[in-house]
C-alpha atoms as a PDB file:
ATOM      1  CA  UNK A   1       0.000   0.000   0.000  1.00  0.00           C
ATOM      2  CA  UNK A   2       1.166   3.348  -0.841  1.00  0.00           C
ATOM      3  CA  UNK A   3       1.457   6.397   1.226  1.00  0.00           C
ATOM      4  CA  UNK A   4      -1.110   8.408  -0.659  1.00  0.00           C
ATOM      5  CA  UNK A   5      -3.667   5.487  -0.041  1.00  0.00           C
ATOM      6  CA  UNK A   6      -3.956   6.630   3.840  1.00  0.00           C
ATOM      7  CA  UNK A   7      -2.498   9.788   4.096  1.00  0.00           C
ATOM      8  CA  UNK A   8      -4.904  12.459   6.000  1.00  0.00           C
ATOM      9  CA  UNK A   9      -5.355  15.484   3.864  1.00  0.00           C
ATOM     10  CA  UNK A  10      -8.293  17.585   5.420  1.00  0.00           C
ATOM     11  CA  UNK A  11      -5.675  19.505   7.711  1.00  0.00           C
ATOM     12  CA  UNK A  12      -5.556  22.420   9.320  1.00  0.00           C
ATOM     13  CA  UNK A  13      -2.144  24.098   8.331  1.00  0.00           C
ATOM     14  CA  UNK A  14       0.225  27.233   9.599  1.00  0.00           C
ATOM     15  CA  UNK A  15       1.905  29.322   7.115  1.00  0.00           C
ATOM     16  CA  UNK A  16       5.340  30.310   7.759  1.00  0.00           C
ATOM     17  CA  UNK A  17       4.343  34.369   8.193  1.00  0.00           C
ATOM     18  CA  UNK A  18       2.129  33.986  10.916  1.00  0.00           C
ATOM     19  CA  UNK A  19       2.275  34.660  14.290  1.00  0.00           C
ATOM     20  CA  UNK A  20       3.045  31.683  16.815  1.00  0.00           C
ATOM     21  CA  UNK A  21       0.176  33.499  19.434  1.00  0.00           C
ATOM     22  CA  UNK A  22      -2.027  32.959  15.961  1.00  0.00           C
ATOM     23  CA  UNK A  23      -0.764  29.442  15.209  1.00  0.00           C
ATOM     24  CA  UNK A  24      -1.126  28.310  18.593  1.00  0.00           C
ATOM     25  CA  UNK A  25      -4.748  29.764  18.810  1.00  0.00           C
ATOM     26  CA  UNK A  26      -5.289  27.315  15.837  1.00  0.00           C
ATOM     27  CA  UNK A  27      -3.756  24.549  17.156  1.00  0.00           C
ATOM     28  CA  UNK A  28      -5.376  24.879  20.425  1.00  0.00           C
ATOM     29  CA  UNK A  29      -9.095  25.688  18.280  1.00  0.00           C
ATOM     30  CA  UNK A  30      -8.521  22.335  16.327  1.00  0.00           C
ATOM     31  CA  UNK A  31      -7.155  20.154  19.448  1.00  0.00           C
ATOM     32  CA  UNK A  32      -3.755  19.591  17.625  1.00  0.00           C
ATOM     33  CA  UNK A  33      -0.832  19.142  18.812  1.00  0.00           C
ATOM     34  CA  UNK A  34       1.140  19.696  15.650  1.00  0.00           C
ATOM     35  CA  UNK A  35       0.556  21.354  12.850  1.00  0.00           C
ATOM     36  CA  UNK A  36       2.260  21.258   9.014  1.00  0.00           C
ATOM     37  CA  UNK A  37       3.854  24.997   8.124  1.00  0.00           C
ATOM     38  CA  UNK A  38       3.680  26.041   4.365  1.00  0.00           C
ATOM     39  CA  UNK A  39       5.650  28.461   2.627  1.00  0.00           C
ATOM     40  CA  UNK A  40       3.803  30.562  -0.203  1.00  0.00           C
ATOM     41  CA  UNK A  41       4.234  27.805  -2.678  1.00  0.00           C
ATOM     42  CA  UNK A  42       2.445  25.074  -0.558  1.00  0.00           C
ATOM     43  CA  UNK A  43       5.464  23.401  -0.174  1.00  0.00           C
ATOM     44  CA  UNK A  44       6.577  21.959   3.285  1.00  0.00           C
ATOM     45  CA  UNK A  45       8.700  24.991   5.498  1.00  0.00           C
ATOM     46  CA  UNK A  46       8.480  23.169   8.582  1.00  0.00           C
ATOM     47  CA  UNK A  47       6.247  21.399  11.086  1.00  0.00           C
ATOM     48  CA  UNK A  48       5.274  23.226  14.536  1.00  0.00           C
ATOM     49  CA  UNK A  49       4.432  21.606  17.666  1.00  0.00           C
ATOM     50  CA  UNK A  50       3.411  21.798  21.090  1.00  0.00           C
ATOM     51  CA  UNK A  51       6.597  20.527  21.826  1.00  0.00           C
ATOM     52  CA  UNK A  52       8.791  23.356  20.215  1.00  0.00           C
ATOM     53  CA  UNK A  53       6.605  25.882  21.349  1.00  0.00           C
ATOM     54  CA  UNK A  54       7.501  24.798  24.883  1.00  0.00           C
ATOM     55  CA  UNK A  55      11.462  24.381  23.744  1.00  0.00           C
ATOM     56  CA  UNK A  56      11.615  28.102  23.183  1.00  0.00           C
ATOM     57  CA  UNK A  57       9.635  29.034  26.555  1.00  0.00           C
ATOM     58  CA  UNK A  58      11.410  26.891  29.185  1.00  0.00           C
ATOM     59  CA  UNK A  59      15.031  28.985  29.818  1.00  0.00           C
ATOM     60  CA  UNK A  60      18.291  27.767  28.431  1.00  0.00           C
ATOM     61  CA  UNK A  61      19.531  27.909  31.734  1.00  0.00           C
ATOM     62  CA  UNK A  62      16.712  25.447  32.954  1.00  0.00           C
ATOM     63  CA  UNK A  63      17.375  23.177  30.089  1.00  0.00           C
ATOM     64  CA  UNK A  64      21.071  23.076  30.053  1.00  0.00           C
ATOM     65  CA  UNK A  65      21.224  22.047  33.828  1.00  0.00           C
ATOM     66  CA  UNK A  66      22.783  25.343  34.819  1.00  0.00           C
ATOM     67  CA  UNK A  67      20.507  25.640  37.615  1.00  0.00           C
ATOM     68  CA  UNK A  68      20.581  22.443  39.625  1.00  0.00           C
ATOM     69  CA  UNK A  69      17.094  23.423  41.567  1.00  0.00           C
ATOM     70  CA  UNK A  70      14.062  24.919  39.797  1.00  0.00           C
ATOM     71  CA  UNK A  71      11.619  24.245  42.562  1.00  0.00           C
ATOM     72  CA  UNK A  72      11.827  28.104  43.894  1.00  0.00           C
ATOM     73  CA  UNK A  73      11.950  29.513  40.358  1.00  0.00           C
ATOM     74  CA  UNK A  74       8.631  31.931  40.243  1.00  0.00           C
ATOM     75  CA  UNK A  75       7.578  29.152  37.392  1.00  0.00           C
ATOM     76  CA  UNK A  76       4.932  30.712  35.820  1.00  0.00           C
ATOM     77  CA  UNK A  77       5.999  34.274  35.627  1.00  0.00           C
ATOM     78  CA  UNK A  78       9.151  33.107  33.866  1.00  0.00           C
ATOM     79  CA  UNK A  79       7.307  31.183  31.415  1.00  0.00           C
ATOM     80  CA  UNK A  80       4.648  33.421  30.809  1.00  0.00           C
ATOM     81  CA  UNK A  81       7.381  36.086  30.021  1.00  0.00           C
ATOM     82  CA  UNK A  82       9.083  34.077  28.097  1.00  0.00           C
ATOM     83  CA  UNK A  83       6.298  33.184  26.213  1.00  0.00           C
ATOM     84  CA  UNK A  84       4.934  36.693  25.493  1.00  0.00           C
ATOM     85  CA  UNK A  85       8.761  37.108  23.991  1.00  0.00           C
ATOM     86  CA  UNK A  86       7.654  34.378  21.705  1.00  0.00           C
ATOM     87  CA  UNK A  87       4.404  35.005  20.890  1.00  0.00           C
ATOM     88  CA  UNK A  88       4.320  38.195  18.333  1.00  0.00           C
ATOM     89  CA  UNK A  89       7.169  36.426  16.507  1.00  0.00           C
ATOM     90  CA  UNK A  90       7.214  34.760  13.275  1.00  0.00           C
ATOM     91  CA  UNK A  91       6.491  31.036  13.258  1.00  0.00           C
ATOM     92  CA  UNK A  92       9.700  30.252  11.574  1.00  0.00           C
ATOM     93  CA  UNK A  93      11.349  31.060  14.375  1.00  0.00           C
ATOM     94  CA  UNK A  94      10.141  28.169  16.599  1.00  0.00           C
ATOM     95  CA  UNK A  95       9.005  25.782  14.247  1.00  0.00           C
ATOM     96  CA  UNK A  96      11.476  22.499  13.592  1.00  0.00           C
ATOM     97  CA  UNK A  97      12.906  23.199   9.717  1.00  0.00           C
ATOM     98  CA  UNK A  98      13.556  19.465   9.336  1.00  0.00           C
ATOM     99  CA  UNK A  99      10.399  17.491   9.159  1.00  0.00           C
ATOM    100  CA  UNK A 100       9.665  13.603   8.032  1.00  0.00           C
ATOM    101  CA  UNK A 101       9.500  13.808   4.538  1.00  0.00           C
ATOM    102  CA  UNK A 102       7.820  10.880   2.369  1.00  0.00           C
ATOM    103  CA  UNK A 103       6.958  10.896  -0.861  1.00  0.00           C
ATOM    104  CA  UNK A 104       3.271  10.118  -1.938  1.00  0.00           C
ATOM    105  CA  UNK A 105       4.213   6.979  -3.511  1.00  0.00           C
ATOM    106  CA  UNK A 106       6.189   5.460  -0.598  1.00  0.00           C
ATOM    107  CA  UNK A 107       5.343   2.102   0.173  1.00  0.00           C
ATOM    108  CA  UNK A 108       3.670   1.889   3.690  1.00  0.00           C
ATOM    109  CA  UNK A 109       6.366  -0.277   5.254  1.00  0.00           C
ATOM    110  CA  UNK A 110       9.018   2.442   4.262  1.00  0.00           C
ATOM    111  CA  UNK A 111       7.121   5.300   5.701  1.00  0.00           C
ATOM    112  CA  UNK A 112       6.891   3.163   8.665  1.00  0.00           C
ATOM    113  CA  UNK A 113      10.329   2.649   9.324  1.00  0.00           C
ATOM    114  CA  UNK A 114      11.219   6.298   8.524  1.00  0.00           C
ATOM    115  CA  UNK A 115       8.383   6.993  11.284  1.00  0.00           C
ATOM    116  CA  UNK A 116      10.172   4.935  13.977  1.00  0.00           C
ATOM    117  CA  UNK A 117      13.647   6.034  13.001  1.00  0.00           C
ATOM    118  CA  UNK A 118      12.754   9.865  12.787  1.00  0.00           C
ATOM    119  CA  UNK A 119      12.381  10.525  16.812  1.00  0.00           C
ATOM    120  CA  UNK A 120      10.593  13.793  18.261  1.00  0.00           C
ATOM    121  CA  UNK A 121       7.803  13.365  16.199  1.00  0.00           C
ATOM    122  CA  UNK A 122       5.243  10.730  15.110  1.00  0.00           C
ATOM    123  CA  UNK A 123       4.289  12.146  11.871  1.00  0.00           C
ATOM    124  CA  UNK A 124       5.456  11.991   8.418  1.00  0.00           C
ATOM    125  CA  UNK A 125       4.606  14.861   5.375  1.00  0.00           C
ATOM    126  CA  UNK A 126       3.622  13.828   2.659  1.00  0.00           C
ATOM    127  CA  UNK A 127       5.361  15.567  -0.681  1.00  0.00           C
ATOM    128  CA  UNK A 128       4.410  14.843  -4.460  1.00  0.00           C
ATOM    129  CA  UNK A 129       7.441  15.029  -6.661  1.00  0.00           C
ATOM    130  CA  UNK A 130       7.751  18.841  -7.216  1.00  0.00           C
ATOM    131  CA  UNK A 131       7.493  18.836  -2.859  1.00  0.00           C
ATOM    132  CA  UNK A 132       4.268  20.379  -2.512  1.00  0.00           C
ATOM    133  CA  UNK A 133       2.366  19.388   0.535  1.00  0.00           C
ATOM    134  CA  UNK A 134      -0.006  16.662  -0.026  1.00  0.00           C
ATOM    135  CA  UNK A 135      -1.133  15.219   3.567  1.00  0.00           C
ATOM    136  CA  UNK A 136       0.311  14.330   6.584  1.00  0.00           C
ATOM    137  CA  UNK A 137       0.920  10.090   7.914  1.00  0.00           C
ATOM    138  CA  UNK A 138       0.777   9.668  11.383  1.00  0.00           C
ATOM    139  CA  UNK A 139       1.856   6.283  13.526  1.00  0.00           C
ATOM    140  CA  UNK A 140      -1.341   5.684  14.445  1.00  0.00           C
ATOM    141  CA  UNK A 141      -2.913   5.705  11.217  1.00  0.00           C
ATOM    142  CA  UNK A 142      -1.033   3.330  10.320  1.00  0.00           C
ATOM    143  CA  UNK A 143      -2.011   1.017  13.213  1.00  0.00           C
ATOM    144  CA  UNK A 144      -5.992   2.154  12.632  1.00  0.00           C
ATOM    145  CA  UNK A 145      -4.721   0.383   8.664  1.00  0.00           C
ATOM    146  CA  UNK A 146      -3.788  -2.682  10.183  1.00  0.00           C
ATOM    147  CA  UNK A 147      -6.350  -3.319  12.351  1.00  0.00           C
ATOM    148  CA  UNK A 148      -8.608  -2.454  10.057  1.00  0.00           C
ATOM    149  CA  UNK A 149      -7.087  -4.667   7.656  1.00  0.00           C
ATOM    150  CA  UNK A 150      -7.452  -7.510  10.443  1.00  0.00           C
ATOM    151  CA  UNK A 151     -10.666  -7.123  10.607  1.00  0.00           C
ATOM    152  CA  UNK A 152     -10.875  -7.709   7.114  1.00  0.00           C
ATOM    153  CA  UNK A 153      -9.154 -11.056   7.338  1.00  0.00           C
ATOM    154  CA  UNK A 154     -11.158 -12.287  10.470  1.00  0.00           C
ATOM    155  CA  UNK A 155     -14.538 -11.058   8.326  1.00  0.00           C
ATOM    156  CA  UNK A 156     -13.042 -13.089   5.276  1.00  0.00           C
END
């Protein structure tokens, strides 16, 4: 089976000019936790996620292990702060510039092992030849596949 064949393409996408407060707003609106970032063309700029939203709030210093006890930090302040700093900024400033690509006519056991040998995220974009977005692959959409398929057997 080829990628195209379950690939999700209704998605709600960023564009690389907006706003992260914006992007976020439309990430938290649609319950996503990631979201694919075009650049005028429609081809993949990057992908943005809850997860590097949070890697540019939380202090270097708190990261790097420079500070061996958080506990008494004033938490929220500092990450509220550092989020406004954030916020009116560009989304190509936080987003990760080096998203799964797969090509739409990747067979599903290769976009599978790219999944599980990518890391940070579970999704893979899905490019035609010229690299314009298509759809987006995620891990569990390929498990819904083979338990659908199961079922199909079992049914049989």
């Amino acid at each position: 089976m080829l990628a195209e064949k379950i690939m999700v393409t209704d998605l709600v996408t960023a564009h690389q000019d907006e706003l992260v407060c914006d992007v976020f707003a439309k990430m938290r609106e649609a319950k996503l936790r990631m979201l694919p970032v075009l650049d005028s063309e429609g081809c993949i700029a990057g992908v943005v996620s809850t997860f590097c939203l949070m890697a540019h709030i939380v202090p270097d210093y708190v990261n790097s292990g420079d500070l061996s006890d958080v506990s008494f930090a004033p938490d929220m302040g500092i990450l509220h702060r550092h989020y406004n700093e954030v916020s009116n900024k560009e989304i190509s400033h936080v987003m990760s510039k080096e998203p799964l690509l797969v090509h739409s006519n990747e067979s599903l056991l290769s976009v599978a092992a790219a999944l599980t040998g990518y890391g940070r995220h579970e999704y893979a974009m899905v490019i035609d030849k010229g690299n314009k977005f298509l759809g987006v692959i995620s891990a569990g959409d390929i498990l819904d596949k083979l338990i659908e398929k199961e079922s199909e057997v079992n049914d049989a």
